[in-house]
N, C-alpha and C. Protein backbone atom coordinates (compact mmCIF):
# COMPACT_ATOMS: atom_id res chain seq x y z
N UNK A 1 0.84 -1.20 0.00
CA UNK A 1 0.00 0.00 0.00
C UNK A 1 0.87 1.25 0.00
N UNK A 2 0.43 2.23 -0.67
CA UNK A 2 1.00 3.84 -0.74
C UNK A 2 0.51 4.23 0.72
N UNK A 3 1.19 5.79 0.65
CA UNK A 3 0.69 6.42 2.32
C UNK A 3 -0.49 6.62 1.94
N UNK A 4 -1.64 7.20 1.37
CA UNK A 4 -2.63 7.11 1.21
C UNK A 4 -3.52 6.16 1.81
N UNK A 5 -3.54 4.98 1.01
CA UNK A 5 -3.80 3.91 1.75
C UNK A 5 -3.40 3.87 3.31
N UNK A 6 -2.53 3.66 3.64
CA UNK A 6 -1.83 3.34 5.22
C UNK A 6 -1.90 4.66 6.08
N UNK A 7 -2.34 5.46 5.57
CA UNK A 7 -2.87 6.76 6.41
C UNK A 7 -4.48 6.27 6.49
N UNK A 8 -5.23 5.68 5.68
CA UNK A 8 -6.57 5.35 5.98
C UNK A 8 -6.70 4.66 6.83
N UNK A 9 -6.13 3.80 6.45
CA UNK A 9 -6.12 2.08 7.66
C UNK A 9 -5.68 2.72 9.06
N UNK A 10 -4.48 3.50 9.31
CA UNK A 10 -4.17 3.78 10.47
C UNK A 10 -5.06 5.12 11.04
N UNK A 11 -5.90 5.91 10.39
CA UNK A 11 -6.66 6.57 10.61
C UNK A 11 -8.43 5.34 11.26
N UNK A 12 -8.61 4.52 10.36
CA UNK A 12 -9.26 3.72 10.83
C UNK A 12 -9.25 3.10 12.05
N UNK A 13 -7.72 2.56 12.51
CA UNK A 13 -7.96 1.68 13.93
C UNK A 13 -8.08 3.42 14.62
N UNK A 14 -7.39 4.15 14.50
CA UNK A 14 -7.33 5.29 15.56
C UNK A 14 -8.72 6.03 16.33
N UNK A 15 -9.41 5.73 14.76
CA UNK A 15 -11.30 6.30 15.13
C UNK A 15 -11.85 5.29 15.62
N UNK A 16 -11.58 3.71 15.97
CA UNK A 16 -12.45 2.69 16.51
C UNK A 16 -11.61 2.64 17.95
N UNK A 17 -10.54 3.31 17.95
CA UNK A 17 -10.04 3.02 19.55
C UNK A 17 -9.87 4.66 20.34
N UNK A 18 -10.02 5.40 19.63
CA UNK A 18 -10.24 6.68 20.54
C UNK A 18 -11.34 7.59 19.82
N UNK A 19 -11.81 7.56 18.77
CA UNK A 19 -12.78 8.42 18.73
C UNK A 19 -12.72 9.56 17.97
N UNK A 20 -13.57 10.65 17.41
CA UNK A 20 -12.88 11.38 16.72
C UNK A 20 -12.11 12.53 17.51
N UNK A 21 -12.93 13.27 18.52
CA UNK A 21 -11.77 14.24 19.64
C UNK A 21 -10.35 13.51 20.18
N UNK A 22 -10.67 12.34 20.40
CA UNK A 22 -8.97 12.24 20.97
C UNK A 22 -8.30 12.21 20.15
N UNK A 23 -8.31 11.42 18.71
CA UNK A 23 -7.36 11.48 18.01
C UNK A 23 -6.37 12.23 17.53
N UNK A 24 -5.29 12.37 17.22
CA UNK A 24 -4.89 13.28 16.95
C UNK A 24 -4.05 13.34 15.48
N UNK A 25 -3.36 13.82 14.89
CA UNK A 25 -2.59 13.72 13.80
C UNK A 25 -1.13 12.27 13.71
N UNK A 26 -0.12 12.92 15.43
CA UNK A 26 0.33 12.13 15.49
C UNK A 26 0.28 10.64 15.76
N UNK A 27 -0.69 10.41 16.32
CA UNK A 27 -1.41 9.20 16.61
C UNK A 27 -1.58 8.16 15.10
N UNK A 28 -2.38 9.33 14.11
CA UNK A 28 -2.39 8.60 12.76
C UNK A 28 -0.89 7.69 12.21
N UNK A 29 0.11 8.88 11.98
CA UNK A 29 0.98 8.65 11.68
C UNK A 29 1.46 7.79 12.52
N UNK A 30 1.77 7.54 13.57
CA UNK A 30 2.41 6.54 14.42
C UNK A 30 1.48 5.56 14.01
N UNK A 31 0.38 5.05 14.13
CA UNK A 31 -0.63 3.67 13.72
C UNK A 31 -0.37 3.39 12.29
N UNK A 32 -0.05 4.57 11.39
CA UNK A 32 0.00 4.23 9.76
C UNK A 32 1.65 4.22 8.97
N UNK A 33 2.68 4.61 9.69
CA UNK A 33 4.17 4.51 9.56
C UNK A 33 4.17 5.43 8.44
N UNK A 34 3.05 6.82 8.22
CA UNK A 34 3.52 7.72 7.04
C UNK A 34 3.64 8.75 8.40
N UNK A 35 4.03 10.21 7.61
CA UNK A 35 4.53 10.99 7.84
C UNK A 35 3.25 12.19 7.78
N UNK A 36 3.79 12.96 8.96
CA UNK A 36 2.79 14.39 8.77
C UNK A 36 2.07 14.88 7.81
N UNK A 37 3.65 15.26 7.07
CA UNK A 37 2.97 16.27 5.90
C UNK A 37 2.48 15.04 4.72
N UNK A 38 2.17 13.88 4.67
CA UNK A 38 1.78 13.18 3.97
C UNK A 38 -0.06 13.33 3.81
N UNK A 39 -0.35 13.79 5.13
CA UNK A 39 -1.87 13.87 5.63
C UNK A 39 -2.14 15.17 5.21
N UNK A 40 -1.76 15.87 4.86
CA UNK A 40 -2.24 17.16 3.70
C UNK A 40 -2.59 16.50 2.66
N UNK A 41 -0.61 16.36 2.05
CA UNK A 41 -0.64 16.20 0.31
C UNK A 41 -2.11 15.10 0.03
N UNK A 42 -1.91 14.17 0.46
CA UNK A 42 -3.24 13.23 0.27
C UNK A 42 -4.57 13.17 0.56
N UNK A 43 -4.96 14.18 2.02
CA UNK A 43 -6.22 14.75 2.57
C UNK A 43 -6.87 15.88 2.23
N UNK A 44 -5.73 16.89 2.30
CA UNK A 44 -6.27 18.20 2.82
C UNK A 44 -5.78 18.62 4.36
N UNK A 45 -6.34 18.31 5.18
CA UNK A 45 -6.46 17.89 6.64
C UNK A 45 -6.38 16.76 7.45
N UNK A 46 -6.33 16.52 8.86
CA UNK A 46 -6.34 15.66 9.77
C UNK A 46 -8.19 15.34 10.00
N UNK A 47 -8.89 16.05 9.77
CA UNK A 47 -10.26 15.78 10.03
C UNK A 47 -10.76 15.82 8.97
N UNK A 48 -10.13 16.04 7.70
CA UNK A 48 -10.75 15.17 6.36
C UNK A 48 -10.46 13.70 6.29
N UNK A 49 -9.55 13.63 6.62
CA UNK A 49 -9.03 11.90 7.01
C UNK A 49 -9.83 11.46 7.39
N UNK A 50 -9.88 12.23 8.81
CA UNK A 50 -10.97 11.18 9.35
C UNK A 50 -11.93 10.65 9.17
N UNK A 51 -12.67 11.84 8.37
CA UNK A 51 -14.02 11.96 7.80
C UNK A 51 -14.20 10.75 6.59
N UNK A 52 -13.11 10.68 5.92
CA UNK A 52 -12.89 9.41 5.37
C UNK A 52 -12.77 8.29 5.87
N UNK A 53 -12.16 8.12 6.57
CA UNK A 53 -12.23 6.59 7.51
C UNK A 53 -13.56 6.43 8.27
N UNK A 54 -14.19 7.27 8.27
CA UNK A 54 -15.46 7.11 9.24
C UNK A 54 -16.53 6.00 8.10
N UNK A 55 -16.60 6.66 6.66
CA UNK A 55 -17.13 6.25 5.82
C UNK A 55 -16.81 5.07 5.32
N UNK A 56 -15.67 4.31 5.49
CA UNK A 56 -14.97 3.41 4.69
C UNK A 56 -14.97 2.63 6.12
N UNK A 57 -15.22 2.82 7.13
CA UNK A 57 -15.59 1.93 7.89
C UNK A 57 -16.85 1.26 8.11
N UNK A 58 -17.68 2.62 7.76
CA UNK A 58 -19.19 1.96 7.02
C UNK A 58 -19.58 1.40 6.57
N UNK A 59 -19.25 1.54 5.16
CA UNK A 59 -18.94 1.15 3.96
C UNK A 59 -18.82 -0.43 4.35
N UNK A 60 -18.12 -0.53 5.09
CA UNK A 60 -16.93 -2.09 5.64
C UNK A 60 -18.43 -2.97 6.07
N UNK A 61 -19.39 -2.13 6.63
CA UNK A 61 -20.51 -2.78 7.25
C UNK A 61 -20.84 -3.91 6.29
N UNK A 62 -21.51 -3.49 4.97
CA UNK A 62 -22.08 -4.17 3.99
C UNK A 62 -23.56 -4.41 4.28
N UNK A 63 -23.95 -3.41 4.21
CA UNK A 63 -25.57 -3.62 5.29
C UNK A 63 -26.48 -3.96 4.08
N UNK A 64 -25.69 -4.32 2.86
CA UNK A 64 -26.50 -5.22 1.73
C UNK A 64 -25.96 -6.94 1.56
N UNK A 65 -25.59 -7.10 2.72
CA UNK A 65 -25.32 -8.43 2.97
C UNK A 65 -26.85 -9.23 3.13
N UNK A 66 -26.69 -10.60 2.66
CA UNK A 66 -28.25 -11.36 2.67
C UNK A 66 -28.29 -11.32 4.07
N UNK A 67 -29.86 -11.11 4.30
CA UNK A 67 -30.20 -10.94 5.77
C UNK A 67 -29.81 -12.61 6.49
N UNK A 68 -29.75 -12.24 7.50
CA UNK A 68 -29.59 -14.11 8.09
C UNK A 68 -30.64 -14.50 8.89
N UNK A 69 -32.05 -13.59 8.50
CA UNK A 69 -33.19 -14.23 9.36
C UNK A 69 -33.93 -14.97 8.51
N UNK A 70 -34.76 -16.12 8.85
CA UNK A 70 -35.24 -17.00 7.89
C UNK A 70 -35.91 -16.84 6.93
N UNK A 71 -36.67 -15.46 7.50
CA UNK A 71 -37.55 -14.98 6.17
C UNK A 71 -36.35 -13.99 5.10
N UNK A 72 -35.22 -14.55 5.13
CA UNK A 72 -34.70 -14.02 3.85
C UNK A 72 -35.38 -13.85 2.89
N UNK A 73 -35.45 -14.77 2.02
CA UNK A 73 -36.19 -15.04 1.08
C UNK A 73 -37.60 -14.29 0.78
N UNK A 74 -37.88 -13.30 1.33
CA UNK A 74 -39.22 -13.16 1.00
C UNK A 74 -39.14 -11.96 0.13
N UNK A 75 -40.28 -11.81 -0.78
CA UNK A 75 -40.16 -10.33 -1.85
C UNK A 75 -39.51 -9.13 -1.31
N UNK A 76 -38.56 -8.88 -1.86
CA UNK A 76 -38.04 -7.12 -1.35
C UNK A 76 -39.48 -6.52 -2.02
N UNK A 77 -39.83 -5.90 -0.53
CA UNK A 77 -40.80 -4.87 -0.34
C UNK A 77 -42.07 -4.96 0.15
N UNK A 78 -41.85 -6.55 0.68
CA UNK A 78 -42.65 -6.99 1.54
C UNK A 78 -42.17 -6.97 3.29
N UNK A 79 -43.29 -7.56 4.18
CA UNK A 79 -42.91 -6.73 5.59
C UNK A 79 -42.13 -7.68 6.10
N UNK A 80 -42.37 -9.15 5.28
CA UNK A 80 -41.15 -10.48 5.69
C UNK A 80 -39.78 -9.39 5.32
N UNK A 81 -39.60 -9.06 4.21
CA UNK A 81 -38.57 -8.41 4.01
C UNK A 81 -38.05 -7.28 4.72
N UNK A 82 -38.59 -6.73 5.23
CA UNK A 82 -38.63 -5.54 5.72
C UNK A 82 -38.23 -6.05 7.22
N UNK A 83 -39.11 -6.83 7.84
CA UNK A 83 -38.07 -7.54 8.58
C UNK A 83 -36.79 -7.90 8.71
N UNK A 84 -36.77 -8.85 8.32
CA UNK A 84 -35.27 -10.08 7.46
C UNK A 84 -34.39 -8.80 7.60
N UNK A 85 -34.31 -7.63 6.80
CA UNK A 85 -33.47 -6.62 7.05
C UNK A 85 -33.00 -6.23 8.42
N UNK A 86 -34.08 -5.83 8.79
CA UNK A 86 -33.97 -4.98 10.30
C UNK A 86 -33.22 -6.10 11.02
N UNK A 87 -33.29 -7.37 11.13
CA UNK A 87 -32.76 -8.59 11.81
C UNK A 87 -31.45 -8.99 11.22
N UNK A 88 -31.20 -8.49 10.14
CA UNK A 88 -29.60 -8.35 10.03
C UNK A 88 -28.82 -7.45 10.28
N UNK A 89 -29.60 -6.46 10.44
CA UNK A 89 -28.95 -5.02 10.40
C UNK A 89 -28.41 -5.16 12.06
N UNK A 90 -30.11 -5.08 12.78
CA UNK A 90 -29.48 -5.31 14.48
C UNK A 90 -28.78 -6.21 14.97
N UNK A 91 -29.09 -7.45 14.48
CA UNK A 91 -27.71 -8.50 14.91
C UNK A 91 -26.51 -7.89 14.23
N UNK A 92 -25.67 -7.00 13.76
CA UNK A 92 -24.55 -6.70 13.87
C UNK A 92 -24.28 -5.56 14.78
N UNK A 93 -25.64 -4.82 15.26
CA UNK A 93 -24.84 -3.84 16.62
C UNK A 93 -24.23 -4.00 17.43
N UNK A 94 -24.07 -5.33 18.09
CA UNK A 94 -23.15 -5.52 19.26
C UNK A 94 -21.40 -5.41 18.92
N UNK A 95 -21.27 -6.10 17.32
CA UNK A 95 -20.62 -5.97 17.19
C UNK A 95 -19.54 -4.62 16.45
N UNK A 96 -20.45 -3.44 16.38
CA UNK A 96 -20.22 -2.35 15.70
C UNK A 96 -20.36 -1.11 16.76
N UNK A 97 -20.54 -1.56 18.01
CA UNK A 97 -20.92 -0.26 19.13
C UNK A 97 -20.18 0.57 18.84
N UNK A 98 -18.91 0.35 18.51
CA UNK A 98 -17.89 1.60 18.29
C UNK A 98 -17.70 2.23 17.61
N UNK A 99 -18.58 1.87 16.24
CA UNK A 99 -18.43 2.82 15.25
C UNK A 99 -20.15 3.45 15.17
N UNK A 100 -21.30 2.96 15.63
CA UNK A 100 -22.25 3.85 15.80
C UNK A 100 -21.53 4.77 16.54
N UNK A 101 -21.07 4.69 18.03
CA UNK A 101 -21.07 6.01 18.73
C UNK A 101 -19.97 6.95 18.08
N UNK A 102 -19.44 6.52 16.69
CA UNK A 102 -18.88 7.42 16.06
C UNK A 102 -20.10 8.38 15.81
N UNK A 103 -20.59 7.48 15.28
CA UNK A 103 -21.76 8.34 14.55
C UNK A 103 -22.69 9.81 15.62
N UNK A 104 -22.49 8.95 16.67
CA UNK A 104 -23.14 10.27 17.27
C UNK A 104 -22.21 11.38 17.96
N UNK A 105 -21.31 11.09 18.16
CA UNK A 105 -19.86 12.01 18.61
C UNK A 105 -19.92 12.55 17.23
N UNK A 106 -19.94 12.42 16.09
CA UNK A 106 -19.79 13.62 14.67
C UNK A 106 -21.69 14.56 14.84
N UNK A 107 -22.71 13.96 15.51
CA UNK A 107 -23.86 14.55 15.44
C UNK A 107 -23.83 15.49 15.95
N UNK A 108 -23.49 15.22 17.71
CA UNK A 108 -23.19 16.29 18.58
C UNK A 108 -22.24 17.22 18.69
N UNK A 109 -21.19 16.69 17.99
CA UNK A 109 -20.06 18.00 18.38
C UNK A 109 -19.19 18.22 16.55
N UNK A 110 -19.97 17.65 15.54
CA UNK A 110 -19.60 17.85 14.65
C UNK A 110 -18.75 19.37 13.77
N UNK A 111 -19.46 20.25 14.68
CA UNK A 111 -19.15 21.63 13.94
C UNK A 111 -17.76 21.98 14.71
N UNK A 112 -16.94 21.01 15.57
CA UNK A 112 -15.60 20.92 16.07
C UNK A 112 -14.47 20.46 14.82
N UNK A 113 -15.14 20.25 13.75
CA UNK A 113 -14.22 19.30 12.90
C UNK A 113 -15.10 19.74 11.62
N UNK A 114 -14.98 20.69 11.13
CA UNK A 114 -15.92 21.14 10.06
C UNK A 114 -15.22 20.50 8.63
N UNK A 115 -13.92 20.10 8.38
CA UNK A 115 -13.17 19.26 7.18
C UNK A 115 -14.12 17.85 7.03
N UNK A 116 -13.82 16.93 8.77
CA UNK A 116 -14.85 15.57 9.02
C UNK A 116 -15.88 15.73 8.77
N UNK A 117 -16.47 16.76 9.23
CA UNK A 117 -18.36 17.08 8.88
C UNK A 117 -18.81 16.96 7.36
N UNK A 118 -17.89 17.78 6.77
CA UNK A 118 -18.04 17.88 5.47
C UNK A 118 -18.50 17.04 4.61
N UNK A 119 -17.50 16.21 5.02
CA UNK A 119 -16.85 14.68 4.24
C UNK A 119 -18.16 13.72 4.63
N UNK A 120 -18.61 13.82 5.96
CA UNK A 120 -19.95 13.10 6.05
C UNK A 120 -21.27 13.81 5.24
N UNK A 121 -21.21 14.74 5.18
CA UNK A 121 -22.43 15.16 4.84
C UNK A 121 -22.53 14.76 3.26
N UNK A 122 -21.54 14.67 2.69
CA UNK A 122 -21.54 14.13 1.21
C UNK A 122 -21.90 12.90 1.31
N UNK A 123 -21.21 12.49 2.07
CA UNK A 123 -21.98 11.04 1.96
C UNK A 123 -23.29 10.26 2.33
N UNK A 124 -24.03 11.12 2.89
CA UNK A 124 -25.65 11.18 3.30
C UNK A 124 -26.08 10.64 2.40
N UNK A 125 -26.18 10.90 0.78
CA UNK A 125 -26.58 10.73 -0.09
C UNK A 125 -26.45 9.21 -0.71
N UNK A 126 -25.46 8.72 -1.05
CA UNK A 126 -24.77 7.16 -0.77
C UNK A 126 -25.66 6.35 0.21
N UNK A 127 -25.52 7.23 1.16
CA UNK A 127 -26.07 6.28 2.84
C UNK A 127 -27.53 5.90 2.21
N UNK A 128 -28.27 6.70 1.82
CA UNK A 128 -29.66 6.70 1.53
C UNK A 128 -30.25 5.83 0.65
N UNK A 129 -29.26 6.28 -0.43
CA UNK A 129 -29.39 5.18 -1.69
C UNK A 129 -29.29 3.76 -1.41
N UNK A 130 -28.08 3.56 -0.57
CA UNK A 130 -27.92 1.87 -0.21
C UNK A 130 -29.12 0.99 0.07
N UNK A 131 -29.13 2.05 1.65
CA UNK A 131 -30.23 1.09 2.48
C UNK A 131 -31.57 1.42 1.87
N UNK A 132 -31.78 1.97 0.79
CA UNK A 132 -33.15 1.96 0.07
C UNK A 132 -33.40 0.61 -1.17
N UNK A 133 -31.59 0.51 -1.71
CA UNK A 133 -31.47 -0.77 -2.41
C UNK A 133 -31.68 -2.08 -2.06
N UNK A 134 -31.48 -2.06 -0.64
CA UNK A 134 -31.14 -3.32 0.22
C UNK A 134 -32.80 -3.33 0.72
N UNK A 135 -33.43 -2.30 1.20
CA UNK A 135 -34.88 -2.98 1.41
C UNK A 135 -35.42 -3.18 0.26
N UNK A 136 -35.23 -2.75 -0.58
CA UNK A 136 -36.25 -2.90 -1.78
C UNK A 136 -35.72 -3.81 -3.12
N UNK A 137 -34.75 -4.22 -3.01
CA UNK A 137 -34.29 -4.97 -3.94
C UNK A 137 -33.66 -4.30 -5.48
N UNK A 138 -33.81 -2.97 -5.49
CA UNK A 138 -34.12 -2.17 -6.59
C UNK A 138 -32.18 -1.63 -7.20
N UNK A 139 -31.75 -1.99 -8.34
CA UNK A 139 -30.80 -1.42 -8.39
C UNK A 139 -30.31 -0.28 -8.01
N UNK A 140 -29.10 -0.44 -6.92
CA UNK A 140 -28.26 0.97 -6.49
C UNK A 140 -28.36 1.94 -7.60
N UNK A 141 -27.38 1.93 -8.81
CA UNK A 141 -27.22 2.81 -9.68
C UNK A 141 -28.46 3.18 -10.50
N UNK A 142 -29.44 2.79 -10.72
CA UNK A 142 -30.72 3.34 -11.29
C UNK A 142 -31.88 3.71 -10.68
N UNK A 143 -31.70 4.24 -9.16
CA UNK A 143 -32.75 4.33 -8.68
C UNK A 143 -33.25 5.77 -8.72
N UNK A 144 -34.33 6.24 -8.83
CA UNK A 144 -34.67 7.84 -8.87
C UNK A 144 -34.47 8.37 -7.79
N UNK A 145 -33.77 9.81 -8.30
CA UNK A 145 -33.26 10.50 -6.90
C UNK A 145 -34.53 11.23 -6.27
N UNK A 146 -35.89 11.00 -6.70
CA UNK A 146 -37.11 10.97 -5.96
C UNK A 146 -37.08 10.25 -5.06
N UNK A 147 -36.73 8.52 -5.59
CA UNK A 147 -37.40 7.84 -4.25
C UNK A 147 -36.35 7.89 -3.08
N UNK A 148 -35.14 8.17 -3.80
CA UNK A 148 -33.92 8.03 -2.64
C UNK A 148 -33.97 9.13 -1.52
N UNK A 149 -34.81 10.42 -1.97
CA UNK A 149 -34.70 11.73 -1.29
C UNK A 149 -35.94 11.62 -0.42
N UNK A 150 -36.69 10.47 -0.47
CA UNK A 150 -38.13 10.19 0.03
C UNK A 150 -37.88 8.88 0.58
N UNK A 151 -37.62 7.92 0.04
CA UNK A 151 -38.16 6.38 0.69
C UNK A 151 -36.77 6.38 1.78
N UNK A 152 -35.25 6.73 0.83
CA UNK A 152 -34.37 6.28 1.56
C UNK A 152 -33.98 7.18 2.94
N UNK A 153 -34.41 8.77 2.56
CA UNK A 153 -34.71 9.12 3.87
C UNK A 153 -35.24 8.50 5.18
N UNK A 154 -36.66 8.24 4.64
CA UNK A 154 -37.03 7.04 5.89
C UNK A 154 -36.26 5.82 5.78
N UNK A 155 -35.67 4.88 5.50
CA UNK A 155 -34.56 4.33 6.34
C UNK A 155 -33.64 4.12 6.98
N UNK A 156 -33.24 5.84 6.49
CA UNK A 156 -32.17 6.26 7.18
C UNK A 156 -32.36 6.85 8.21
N UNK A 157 -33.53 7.56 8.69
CA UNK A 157 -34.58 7.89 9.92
C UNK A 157 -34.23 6.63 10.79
N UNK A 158 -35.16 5.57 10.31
CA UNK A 158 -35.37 4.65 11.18
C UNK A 158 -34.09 4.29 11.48
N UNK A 159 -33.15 4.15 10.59
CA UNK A 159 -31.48 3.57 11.44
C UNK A 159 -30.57 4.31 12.41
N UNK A 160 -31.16 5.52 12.19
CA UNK A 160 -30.42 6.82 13.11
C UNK A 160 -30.92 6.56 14.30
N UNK A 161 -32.82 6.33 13.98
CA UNK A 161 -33.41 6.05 15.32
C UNK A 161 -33.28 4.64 16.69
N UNK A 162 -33.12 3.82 15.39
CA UNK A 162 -32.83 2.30 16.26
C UNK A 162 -30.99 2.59 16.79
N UNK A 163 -30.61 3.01 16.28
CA UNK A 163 -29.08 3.61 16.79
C UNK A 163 -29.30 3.76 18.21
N UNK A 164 -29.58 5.22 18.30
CA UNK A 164 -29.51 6.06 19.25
C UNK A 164 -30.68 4.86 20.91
N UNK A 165 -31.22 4.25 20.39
CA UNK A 165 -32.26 3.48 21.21
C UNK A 165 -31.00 2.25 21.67
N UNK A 166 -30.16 1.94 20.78
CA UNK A 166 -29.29 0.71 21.00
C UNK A 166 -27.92 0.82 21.98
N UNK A 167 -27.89 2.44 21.54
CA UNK A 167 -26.57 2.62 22.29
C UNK A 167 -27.30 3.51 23.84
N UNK A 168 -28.04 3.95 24.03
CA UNK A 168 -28.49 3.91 25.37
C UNK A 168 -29.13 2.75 25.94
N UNK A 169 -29.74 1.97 25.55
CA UNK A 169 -30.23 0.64 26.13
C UNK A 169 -30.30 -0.42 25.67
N UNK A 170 -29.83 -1.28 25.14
CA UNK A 170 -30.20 -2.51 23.88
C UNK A 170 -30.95 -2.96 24.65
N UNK A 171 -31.25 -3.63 26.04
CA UNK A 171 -32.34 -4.32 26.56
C UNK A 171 -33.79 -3.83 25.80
N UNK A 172 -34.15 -2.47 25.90
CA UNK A 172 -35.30 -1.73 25.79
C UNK A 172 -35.07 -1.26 24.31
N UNK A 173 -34.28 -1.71 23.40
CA UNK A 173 -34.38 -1.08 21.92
C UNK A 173 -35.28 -1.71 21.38
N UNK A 174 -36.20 -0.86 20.68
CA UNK A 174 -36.92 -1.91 19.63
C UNK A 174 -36.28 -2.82 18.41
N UNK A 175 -36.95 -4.05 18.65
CA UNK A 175 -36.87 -5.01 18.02
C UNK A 175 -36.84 -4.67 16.75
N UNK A 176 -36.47 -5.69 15.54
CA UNK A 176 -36.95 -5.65 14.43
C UNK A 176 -38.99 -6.28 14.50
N UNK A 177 -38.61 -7.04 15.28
CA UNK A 177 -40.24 -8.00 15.23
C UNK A 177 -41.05 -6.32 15.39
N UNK A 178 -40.81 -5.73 16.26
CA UNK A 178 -41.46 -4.41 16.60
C UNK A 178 -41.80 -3.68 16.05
N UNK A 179 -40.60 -3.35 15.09
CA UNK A 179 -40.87 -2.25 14.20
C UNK A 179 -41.83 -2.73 12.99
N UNK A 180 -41.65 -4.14 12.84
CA UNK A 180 -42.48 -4.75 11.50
C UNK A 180 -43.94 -4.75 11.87
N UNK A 181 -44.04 -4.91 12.97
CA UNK A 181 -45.64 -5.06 13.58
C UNK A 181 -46.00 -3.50 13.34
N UNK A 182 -45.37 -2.46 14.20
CA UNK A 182 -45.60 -1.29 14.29
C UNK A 182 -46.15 -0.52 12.81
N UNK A 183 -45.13 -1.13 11.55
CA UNK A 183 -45.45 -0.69 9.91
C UNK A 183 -46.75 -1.45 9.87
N UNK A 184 -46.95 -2.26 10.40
CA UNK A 184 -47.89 -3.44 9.47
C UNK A 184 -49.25 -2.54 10.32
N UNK A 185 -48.87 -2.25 11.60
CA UNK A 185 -50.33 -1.22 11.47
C UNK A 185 -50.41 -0.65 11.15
N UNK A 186 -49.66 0.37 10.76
CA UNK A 186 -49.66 1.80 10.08
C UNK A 186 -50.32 1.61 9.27
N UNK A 187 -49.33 0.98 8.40
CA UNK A 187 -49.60 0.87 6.76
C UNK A 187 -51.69 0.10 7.06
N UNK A 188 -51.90 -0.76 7.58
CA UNK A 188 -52.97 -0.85 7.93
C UNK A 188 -54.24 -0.06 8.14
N UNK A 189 -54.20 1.33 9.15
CA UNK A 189 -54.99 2.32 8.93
C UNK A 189 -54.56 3.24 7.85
N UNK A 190 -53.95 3.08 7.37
CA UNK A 190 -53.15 4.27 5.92
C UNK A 190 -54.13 3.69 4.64
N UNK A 191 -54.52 2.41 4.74
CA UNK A 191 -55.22 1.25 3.57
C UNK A 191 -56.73 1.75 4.33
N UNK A 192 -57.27 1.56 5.29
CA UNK A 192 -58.39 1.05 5.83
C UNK A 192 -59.18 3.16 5.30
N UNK A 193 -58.06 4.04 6.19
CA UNK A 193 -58.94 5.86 5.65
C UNK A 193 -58.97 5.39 4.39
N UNK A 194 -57.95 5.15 3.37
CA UNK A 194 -57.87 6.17 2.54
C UNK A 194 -59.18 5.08 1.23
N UNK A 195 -59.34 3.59 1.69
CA UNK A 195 -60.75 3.01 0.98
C UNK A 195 -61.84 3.46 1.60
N UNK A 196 -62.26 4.18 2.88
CA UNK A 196 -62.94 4.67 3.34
C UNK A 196 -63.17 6.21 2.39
N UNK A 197 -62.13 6.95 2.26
CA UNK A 197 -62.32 8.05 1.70
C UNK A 197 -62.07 9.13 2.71
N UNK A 198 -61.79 9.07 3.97
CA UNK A 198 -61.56 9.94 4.35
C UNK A 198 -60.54 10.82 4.55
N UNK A 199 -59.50 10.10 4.18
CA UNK A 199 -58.40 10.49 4.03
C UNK A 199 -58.21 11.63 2.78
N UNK A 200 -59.17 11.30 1.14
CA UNK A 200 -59.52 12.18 0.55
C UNK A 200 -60.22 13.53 0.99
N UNK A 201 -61.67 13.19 2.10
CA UNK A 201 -62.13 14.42 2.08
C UNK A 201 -61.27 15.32 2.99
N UNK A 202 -60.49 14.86 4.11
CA UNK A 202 -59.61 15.59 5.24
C UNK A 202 -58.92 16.54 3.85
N UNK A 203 -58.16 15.74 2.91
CA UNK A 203 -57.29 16.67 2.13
C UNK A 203 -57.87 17.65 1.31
N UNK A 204 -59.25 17.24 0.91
CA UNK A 204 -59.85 18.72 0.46
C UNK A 204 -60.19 19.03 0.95
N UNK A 205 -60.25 19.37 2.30
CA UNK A 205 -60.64 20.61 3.17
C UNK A 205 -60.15 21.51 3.50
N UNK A 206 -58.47 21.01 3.29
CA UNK A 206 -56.97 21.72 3.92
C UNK A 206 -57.32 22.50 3.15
């Protein structure tokens, strides 16, 4: 590998064992055997780095891996499916605690590291697209940047939300079984107004 490379990797263990405030520049370089001014020529910055390794540790997740709950198999875009997801996704939090609470150490104190911030906020877009591919079965590269700015929003809602529920309590986080029940009513009275019609007349009244 070039320093490039070996500035990532050693930027990587540095954000899974201290975080993004402790880290520091020299720290990189000592974990990656490049040199200071190497983390310009190739970054920009020390918190563009990072901002990169945060993503490529993500990335590392593969949260389009086949689900490993039994109802794999069932239609992407059904609530078996919709499940099956959520049940792969949460069986890997235990093993990823350290890089969610990345995620919320860049939420809360993000505007400390405005190079790192950056670098995430571009990638919002990516984030959205994925986990909209992975519930729905629908090719990554052809999907409309309608549904991605709409559907994949809400999955990315719900993953921010089951996050933040996992890393304060996993006992009390909701389930996947939970959340599938919880859609399956929704979506339930969402079917039941809108053949009723009321859901039409509420909107012409607005």
């Amino acid at each position: 590998m070039g320093h490039r490379e070996d500035l990532l990797e050693g930027a990587k263990r540095c954000l899974m064992d201290k975080g993004f405030a402790a880290t520091t520049a020299r720290d990189i370089v000592r974990e990656s055997g490049a040199n200071l001014a190497s983390i310009g020529y190739h970054y920009g910055s020390k918190d563009a780095l990072l901002g990169q390794a945060y993503v490529a540790l993500v990335e590392e997740m593969n949260l389009d891996a086949p689900p490993k709950w039994p109802g794999a198999g069932a239609a992407p875009g059904s609530l078996a499916h919709f499940r099956a997801r959520w049940e792969a996704i949460l069986g890997e939090f235990p093993a990823q605690r350290a890089l969610w609470r990345l995620s919320f150490e860049m939420a809360l104190f993000g505007d400390r590291w405005p190079d790192a911030h950056a670098v995430l906020v571009a990638a919002q877009p990516a984030g959205r697209s994925g986990l909209l591919a992975a519930f729905t079965g629908l090719d990554e590269d052809t999907l409309p940047p309608e549904l991605v700015d709409t559907e994949g929003r809400l999955y990315l809602t719900l993953l921010n939300g089951l996050t933040l529920q996992w890393l304060f309590d996993p006992g009390s986080a909701t389930t996947a079984e939970a959340l599938t029940e919880g859609m399956r009513g929704f979506l339930d009275r969402v079917r039941e107004v809108e053949e009723s019609g009321t859901g039409r007349r509420r909107g012409g009244g607005a």
